[in-house]
N, C-alpha and C. Protein backbone atom coordinates (compact mmCIF):
# COMPACT_ATOMS: atom_id res chain seq x y z
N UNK A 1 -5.46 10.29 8.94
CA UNK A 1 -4.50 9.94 7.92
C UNK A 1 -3.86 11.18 7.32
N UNK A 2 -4.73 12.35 7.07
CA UNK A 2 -3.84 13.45 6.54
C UNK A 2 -3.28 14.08 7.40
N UNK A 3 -2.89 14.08 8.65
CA UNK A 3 -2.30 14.15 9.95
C UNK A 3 -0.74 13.38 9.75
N UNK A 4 -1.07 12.34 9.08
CA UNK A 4 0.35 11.09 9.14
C UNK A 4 0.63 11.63 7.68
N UNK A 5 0.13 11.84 6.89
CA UNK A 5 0.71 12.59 5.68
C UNK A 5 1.55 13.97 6.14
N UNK A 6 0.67 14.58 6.44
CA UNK A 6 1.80 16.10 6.50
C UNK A 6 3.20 15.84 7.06
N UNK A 7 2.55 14.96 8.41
CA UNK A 7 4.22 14.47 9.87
C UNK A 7 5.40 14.04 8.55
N UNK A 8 5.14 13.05 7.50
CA UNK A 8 5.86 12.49 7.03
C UNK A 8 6.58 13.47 5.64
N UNK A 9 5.48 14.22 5.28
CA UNK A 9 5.71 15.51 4.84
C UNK A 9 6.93 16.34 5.44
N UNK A 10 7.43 16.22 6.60
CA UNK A 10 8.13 17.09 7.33
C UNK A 10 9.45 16.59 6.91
N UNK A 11 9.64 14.86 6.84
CA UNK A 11 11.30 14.61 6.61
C UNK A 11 11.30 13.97 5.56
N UNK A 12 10.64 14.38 4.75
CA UNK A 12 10.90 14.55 3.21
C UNK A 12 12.45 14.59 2.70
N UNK A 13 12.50 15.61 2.90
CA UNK A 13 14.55 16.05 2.92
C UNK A 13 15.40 14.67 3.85
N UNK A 14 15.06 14.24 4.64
CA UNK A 14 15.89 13.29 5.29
C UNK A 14 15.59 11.81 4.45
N UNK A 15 14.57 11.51 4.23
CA UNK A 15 14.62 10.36 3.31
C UNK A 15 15.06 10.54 2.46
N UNK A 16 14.83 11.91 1.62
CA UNK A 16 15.82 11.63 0.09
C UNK A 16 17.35 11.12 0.68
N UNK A 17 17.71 12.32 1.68
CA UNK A 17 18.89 11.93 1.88
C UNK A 17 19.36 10.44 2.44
N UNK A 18 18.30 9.82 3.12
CA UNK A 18 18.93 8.42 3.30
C UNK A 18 19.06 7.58 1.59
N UNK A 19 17.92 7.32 1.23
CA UNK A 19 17.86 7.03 -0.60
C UNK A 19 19.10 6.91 -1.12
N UNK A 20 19.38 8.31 -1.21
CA UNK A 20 21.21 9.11 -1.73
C UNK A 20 21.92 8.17 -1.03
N UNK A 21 22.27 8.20 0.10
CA UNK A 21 23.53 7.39 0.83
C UNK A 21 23.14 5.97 0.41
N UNK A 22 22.09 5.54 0.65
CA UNK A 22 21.65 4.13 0.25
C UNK A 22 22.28 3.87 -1.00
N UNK A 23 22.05 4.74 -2.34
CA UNK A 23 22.57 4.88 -3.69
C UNK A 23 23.60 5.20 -4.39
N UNK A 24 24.07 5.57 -3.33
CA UNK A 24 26.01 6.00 -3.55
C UNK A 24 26.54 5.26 -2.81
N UNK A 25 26.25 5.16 -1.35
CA UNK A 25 27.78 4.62 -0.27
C UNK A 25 26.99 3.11 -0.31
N UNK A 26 25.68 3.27 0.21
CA UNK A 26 26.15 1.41 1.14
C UNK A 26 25.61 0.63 -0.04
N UNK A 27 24.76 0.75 -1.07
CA UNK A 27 24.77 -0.21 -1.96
C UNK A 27 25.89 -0.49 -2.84
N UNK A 28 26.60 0.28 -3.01
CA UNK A 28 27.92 0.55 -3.69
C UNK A 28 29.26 0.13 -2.85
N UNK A 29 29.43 -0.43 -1.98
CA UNK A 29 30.89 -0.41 -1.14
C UNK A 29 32.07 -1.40 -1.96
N UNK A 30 33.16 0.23 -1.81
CA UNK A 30 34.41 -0.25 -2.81
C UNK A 30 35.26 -0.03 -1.40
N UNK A 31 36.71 -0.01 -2.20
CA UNK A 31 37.38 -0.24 -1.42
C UNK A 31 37.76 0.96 -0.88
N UNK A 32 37.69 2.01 -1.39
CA UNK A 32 37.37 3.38 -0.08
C UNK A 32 36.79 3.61 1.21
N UNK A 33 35.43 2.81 0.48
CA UNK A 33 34.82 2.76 1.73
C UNK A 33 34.80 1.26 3.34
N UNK A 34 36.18 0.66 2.56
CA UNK A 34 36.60 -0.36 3.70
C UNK A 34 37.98 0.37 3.82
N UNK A 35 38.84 0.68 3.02
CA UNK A 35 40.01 0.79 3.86
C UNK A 35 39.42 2.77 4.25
N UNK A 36 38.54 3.40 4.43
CA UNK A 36 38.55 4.23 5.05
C UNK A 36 36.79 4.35 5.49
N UNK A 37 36.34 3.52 6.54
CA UNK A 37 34.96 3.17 6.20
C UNK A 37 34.56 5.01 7.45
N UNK A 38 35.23 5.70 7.52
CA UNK A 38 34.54 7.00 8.28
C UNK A 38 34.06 7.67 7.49
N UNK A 39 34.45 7.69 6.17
CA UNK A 39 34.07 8.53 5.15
C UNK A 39 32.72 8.27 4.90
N UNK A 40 31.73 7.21 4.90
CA UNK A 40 30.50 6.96 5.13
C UNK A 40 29.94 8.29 6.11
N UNK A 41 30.42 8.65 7.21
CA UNK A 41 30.03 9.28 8.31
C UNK A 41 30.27 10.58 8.09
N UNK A 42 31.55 10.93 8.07
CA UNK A 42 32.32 12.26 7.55
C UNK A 42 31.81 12.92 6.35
N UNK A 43 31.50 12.36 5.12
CA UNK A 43 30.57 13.07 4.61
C UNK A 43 28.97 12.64 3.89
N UNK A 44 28.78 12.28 4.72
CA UNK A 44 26.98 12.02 4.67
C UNK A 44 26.32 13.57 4.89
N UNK A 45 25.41 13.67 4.23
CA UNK A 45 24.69 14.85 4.30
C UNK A 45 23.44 14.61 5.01
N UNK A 46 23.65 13.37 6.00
CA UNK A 46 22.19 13.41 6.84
C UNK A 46 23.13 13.22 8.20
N UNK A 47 22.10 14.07 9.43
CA UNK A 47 22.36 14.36 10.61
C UNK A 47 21.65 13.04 11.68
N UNK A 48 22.70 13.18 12.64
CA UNK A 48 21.76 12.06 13.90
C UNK A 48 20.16 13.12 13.94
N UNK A 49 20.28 14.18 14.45
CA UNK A 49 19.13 14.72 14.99
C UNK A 49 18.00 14.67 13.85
N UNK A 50 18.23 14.73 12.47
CA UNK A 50 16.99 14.19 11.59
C UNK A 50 16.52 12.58 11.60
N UNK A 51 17.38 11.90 11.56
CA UNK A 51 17.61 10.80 11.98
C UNK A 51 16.08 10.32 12.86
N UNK A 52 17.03 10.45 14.04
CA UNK A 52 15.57 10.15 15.20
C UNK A 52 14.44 10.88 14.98
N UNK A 53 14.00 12.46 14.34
CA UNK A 53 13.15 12.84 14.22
C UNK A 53 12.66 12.10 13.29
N UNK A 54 13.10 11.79 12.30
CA UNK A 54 12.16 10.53 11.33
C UNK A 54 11.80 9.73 11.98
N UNK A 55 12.18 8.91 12.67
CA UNK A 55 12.13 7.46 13.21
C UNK A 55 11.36 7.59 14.32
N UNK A 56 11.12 8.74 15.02
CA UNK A 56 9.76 9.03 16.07
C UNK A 56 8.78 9.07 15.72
N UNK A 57 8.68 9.97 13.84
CA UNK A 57 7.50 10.39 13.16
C UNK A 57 6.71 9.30 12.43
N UNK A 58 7.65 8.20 12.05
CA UNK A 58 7.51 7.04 11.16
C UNK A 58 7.21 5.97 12.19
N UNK A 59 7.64 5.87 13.20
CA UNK A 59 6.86 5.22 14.40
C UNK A 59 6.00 5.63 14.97
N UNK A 60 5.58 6.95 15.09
CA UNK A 60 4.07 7.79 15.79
C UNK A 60 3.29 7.27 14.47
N UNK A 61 2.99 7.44 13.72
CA UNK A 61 2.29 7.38 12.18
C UNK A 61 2.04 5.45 12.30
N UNK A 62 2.99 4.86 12.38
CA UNK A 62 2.63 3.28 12.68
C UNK A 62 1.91 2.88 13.90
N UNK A 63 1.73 3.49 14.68
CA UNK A 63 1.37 3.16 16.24
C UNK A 63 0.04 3.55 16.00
N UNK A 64 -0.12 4.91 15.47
CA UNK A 64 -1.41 5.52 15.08
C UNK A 64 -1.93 4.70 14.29
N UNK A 65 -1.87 4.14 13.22
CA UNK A 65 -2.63 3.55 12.25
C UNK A 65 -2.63 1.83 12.54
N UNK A 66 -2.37 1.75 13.21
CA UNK A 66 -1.96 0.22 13.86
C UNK A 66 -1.26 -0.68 13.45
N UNK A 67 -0.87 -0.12 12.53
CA UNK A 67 0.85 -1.24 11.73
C UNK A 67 2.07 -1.36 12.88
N UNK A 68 2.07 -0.92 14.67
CA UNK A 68 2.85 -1.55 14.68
C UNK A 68 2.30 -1.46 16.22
């Protein structure tokens, strides 16, 4: 378990940053973000490549502990 703590330890920075987008853009959608919905993309401060590195680490950590 403190193995799946540290891993998750690592994208710390990428969850806040999903949180943030969660808390500004997609819980929030005005009309900026329909009549110009790239701007979601264009300036998000989270990357594809953190992205999947979460989602490998947060799925290794579930597989390991048997939640999935």
């Amino acid at each position: 378990m403190q193995e799946a703590e540290a891993l998750l330890k690592n994208i710390d920075p990428t969850i806040e940053a999903a949180k943030k987008l969660r808390d500004t853009s997609v819980a929030h959608l005005d009309r900026k973000h329909i009549t110009n919905p790239a701007s979601l993309i264009n300036n998000s401060s989270m990357k594809w490549e953190n992205i999947e590195f979460a989602y490998d680490i947060i799925g290794g950590v579930l597989v390991e502990t048997g939640k999935l």
